[in-house]
N, C-alpha and C. Protein backbone atom coordinates (compact mmCIF):
# COMPACT_ATOMS: atom_id res chain seq x y z
N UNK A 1 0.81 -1.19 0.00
CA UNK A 1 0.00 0.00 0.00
C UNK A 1 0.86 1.26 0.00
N UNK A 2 1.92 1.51 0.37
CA UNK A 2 2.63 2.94 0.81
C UNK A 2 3.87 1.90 -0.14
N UNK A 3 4.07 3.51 -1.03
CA UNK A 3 5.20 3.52 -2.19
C UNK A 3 6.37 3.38 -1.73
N UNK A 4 6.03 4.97 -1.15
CA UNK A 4 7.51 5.27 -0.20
C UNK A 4 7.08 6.26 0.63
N UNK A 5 8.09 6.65 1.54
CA UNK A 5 7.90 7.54 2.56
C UNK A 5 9.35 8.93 2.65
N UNK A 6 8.81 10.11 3.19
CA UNK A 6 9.70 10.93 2.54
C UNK A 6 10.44 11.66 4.37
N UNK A 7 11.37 11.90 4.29
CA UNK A 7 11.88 13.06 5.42
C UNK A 7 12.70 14.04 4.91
N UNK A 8 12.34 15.41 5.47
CA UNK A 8 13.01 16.47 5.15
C UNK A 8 14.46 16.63 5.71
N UNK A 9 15.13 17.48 5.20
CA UNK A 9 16.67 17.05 5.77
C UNK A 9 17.21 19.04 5.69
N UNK A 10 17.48 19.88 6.18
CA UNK A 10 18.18 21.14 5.83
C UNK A 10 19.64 20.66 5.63
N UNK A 11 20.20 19.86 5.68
CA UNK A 11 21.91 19.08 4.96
C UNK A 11 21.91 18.07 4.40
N UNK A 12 21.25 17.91 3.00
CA UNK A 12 21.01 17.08 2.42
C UNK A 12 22.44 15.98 2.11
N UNK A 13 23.56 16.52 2.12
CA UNK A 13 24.53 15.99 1.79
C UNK A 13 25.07 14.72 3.21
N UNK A 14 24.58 15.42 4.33
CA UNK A 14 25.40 14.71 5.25
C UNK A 14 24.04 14.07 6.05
N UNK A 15 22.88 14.06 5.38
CA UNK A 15 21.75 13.34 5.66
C UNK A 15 22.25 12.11 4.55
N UNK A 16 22.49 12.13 3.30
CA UNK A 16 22.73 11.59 2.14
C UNK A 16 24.15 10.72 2.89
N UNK A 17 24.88 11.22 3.43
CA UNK A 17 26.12 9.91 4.17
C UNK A 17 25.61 9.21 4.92
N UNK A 18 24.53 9.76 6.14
CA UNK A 18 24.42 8.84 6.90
C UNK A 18 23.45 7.78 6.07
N UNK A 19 22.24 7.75 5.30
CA UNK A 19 21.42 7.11 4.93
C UNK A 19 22.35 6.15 4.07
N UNK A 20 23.43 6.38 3.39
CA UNK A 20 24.18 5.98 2.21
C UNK A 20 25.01 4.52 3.42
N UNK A 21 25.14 5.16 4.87
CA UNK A 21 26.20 3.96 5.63
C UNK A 21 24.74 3.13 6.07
N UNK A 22 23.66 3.91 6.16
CA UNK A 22 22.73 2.77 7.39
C UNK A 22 22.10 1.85 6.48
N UNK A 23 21.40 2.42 5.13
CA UNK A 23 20.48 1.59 4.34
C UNK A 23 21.23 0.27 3.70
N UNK A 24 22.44 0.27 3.34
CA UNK A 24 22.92 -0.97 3.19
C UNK A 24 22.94 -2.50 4.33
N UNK A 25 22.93 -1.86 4.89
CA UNK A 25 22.18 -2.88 6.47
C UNK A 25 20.81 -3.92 6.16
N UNK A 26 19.99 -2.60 5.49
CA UNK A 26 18.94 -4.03 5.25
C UNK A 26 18.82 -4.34 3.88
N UNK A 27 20.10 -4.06 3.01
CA UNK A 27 20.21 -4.61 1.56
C UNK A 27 19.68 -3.61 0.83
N UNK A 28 19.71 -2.37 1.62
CA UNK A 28 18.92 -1.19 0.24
C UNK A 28 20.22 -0.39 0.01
N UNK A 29 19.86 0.42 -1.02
CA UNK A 29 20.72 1.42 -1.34
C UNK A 29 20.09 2.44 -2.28
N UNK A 30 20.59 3.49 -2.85
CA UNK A 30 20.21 4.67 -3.55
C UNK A 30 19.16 4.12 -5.13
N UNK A 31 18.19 4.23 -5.00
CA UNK A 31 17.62 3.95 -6.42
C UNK A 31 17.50 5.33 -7.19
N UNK A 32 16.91 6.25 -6.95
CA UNK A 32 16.46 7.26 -7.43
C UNK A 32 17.12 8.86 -6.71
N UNK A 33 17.79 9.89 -7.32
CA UNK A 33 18.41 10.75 -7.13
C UNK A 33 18.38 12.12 -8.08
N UNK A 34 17.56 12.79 -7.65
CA UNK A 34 17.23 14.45 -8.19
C UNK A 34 18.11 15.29 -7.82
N UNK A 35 18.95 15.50 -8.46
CA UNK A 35 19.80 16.63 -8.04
C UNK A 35 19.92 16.67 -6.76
N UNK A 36 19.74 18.06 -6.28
CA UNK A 36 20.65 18.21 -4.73
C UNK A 36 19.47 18.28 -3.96
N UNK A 37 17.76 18.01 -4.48
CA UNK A 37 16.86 17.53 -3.66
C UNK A 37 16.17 16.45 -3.14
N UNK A 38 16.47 15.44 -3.65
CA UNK A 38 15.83 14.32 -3.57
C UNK A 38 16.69 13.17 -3.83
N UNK A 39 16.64 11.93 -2.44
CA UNK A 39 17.54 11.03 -2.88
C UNK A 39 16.49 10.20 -2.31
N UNK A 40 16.59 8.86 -3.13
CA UNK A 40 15.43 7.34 -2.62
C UNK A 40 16.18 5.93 -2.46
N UNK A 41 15.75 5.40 -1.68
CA UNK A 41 16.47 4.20 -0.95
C UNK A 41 15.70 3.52 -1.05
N UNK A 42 16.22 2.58 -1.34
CA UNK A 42 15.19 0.93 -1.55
C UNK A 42 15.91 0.00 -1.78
N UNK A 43 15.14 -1.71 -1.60
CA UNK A 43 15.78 -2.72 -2.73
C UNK A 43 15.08 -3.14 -3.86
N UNK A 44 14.70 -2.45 -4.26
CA UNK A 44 14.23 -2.67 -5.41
C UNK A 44 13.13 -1.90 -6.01
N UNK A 45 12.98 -1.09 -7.73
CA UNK A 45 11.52 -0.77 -7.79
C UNK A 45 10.57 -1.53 -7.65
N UNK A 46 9.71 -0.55 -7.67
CA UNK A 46 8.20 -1.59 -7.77
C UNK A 46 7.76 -1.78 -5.80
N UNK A 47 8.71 -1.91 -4.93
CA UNK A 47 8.99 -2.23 -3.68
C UNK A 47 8.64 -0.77 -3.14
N UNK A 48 8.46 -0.88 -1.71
CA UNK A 48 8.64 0.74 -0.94
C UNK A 48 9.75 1.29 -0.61
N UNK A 49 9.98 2.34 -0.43
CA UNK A 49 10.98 3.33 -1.26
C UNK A 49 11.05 3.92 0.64
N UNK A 50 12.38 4.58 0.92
CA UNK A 50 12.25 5.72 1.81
C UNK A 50 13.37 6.82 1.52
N UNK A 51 12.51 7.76 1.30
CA UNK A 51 13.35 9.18 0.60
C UNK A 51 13.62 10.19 1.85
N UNK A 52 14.98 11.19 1.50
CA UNK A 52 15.20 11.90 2.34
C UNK A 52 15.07 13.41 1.24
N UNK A 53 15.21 14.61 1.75
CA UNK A 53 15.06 15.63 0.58
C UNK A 53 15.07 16.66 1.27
N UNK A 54 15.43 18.13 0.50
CA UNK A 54 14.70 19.37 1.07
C UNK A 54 13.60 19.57 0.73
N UNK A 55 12.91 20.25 2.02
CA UNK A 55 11.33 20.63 1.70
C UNK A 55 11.21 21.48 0.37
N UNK A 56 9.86 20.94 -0.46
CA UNK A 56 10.08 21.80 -1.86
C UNK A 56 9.22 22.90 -1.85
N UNK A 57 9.33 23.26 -0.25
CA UNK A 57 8.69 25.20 -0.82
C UNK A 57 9.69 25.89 -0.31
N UNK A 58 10.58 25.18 -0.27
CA UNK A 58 12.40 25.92 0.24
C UNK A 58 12.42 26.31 1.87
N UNK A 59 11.13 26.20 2.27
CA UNK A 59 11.26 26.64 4.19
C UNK A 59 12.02 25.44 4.80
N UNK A 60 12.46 25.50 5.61
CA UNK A 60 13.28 24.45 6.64
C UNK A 60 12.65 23.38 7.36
N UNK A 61 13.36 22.19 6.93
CA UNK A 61 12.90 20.71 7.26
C UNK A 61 12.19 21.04 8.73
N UNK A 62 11.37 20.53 9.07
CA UNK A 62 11.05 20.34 10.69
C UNK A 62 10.78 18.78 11.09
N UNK A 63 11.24 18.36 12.18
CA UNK A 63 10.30 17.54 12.35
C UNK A 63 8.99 17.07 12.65
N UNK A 64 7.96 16.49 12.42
CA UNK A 64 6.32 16.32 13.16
C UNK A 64 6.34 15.69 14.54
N UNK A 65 5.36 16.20 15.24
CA UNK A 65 5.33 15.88 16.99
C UNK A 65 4.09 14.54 16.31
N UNK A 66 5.04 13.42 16.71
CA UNK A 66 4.00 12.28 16.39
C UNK A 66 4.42 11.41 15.10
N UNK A 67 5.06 12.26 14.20
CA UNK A 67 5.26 11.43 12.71
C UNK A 67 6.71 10.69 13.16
N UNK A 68 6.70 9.45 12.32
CA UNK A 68 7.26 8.34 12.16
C UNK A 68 7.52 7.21 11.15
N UNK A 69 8.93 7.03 11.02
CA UNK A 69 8.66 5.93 9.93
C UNK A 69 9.45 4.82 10.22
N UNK A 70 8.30 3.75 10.34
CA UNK A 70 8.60 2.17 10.71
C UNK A 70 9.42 1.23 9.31
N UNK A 71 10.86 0.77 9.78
CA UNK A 71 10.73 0.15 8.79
C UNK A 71 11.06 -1.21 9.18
N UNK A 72 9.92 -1.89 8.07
CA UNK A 72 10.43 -3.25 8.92
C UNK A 72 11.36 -4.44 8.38
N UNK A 73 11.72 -5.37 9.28
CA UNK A 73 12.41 -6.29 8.95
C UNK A 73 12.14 -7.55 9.54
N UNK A 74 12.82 -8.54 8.15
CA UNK A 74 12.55 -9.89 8.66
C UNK A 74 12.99 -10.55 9.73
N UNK A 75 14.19 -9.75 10.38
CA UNK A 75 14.42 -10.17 11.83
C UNK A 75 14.86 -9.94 12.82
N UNK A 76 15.07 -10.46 13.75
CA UNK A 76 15.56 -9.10 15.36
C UNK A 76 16.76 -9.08 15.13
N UNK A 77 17.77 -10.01 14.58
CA UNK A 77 18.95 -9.67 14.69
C UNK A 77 19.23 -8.21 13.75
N UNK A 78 18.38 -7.90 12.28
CA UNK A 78 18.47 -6.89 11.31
C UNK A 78 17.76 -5.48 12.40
N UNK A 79 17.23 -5.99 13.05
CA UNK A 79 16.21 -4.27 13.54
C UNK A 79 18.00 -4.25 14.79
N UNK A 80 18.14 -4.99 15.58
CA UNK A 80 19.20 -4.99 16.14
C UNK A 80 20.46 -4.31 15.68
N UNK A 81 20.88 -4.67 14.38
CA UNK A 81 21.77 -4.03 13.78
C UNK A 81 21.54 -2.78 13.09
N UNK A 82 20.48 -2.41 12.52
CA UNK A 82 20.18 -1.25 12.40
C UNK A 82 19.96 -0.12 13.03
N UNK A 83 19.08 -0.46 14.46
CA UNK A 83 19.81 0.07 15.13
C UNK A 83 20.89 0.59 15.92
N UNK A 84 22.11 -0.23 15.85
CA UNK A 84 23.11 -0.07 16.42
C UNK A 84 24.14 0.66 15.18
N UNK A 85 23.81 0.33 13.79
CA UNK A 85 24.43 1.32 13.12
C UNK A 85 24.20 2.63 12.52
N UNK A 86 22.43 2.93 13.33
CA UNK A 86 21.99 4.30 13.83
C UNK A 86 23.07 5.05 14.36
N UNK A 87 22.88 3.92 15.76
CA UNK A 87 23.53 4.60 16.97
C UNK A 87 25.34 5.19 16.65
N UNK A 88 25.90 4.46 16.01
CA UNK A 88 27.90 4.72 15.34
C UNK A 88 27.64 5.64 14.44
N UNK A 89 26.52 5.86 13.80
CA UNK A 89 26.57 6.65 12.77
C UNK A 89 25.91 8.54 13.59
N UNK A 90 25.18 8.29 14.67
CA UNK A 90 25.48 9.51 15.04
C UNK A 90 23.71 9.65 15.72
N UNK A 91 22.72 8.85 15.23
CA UNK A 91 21.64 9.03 15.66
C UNK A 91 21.56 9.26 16.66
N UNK A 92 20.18 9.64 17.45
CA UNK A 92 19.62 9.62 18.62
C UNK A 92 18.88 8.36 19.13
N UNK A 93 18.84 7.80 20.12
CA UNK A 93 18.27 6.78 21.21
C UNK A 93 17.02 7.33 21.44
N UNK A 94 16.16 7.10 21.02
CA UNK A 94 14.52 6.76 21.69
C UNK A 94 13.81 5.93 22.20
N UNK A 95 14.80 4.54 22.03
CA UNK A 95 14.28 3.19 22.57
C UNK A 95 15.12 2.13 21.96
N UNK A 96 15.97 1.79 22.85
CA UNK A 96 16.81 0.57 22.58
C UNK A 96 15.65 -0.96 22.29
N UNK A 97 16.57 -1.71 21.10
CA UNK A 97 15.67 -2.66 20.26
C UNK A 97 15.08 -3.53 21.81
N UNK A 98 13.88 -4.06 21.70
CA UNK A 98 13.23 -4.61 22.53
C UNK A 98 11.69 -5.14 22.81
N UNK A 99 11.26 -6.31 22.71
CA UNK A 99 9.83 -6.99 22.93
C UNK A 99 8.92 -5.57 23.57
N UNK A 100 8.04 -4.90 22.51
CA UNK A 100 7.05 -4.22 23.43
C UNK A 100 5.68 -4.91 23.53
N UNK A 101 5.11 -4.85 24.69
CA UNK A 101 4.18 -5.85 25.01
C UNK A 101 4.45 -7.22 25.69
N UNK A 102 3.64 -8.44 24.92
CA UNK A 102 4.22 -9.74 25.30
C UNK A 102 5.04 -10.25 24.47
N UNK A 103 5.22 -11.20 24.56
CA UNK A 103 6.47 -12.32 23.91
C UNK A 103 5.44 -13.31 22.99
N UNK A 104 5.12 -13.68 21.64
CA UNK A 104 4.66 -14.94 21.09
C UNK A 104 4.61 -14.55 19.87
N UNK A 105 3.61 -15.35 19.30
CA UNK A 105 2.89 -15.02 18.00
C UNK A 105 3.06 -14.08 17.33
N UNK A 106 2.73 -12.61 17.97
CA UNK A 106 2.54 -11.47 17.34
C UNK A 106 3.14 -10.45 18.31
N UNK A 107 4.28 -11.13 18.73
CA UNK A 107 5.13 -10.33 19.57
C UNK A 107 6.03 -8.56 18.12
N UNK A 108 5.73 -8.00 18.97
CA UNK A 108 6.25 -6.32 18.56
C UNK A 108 7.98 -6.28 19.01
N UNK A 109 8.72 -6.74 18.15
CA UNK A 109 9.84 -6.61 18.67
C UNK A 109 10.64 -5.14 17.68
N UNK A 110 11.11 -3.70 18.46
CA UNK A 110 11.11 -2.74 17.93
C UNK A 110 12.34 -2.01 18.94
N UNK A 111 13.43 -1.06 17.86
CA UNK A 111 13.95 -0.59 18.38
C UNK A 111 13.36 1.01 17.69
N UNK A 112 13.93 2.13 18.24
CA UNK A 112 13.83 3.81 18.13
C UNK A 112 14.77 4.36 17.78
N UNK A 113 14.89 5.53 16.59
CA UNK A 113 16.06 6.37 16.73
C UNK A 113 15.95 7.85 16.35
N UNK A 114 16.13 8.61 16.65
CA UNK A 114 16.31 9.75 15.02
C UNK A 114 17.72 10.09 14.90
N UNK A 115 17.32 10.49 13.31
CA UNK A 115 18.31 10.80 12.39
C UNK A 115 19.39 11.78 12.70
N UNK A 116 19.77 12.53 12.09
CA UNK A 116 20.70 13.21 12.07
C UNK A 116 19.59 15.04 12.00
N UNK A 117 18.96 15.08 11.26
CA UNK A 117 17.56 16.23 11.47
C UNK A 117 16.58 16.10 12.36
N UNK A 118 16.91 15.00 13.21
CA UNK A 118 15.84 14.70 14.17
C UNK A 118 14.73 14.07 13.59
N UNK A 119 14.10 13.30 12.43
CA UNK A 119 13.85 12.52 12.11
C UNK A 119 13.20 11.21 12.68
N UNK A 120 12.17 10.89 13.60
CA UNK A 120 12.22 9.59 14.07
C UNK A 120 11.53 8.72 13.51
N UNK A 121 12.38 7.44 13.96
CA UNK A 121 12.66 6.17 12.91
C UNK A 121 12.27 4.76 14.13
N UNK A 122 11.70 3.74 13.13
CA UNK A 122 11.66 2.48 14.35
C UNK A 122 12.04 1.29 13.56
N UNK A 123 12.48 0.71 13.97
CA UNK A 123 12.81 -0.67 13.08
C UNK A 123 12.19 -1.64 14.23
N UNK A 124 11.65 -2.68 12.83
CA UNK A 124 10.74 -3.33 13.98
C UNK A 124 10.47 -4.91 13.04
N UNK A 125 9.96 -5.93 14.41
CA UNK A 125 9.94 -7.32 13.46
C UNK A 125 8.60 -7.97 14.30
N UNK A 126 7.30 -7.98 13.52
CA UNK A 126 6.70 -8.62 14.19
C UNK A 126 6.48 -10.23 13.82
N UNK A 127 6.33 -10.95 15.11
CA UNK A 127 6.60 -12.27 15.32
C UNK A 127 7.28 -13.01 16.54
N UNK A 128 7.24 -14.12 16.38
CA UNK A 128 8.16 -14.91 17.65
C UNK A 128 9.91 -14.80 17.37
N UNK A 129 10.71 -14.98 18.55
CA UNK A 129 11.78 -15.04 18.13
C UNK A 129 12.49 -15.80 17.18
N UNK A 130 13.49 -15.22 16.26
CA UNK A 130 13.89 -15.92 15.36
C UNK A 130 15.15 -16.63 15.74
């Protein structure tokens, strides 16, 4: 259902390093790249996309009180590592990776971060342990 998802960045270049070290983590990398506004991460077209960019009425990125983008993965060890190469790469801690709720079936296993613009991000695996 959702293509892709977008975050604003006011340093597109050194938003563009960190995304360029973290997205290879879960096998994505740069698909799509507009000049000095728009860069897209994915593995593959056709797949969902997560873009970083300057805002295009030229006012300054902000972040939203509440907005978020989940991305998920097939397993705790990948949300684990992603978050931890958040964390070397310079992010912020909002919630170290961890079972929220109970443990089974449809266990929520999710870590927190933001970006480098303040950006917040969750990587997350729902299911039993793998």
């Amino acid at each position: 259902m959702i293509g892709y998802v977008t975050v604003g960045s006011n340093d597109l270049e050194k938003a563009r390093g960190f995304y360029d070290a973290l997205m290879p983590t879960l096998g994505a990398g740069r698909m799509l790249e507009f000049g000095d506004n728009f860069t897209m991460y994915g593995t593959g077209m056709g797949k969902p996309g997560f873009a970083v960019c300057k805002p295009f009425n030229g006012n300054s990125a902000e972040c939203g009180n509440g907005n978020m983008t989940a991305i998920a993965c097939d397993t705790r060890a990948k949300v684990d590592a992603l978050y931890a190469k958040a964390m070397d790469l310079g992010a912020t801690d909002e919630g170290a990776p961890g079972v929220r709720g109970e443990e089974g079936e449809q266990a929520f296993y999710g870590a927190y971060f933001r970006d480098l613009d303040g950006n917040k991000l969750c990587a997350f695996r729902i299911g039993p342990a793998d």
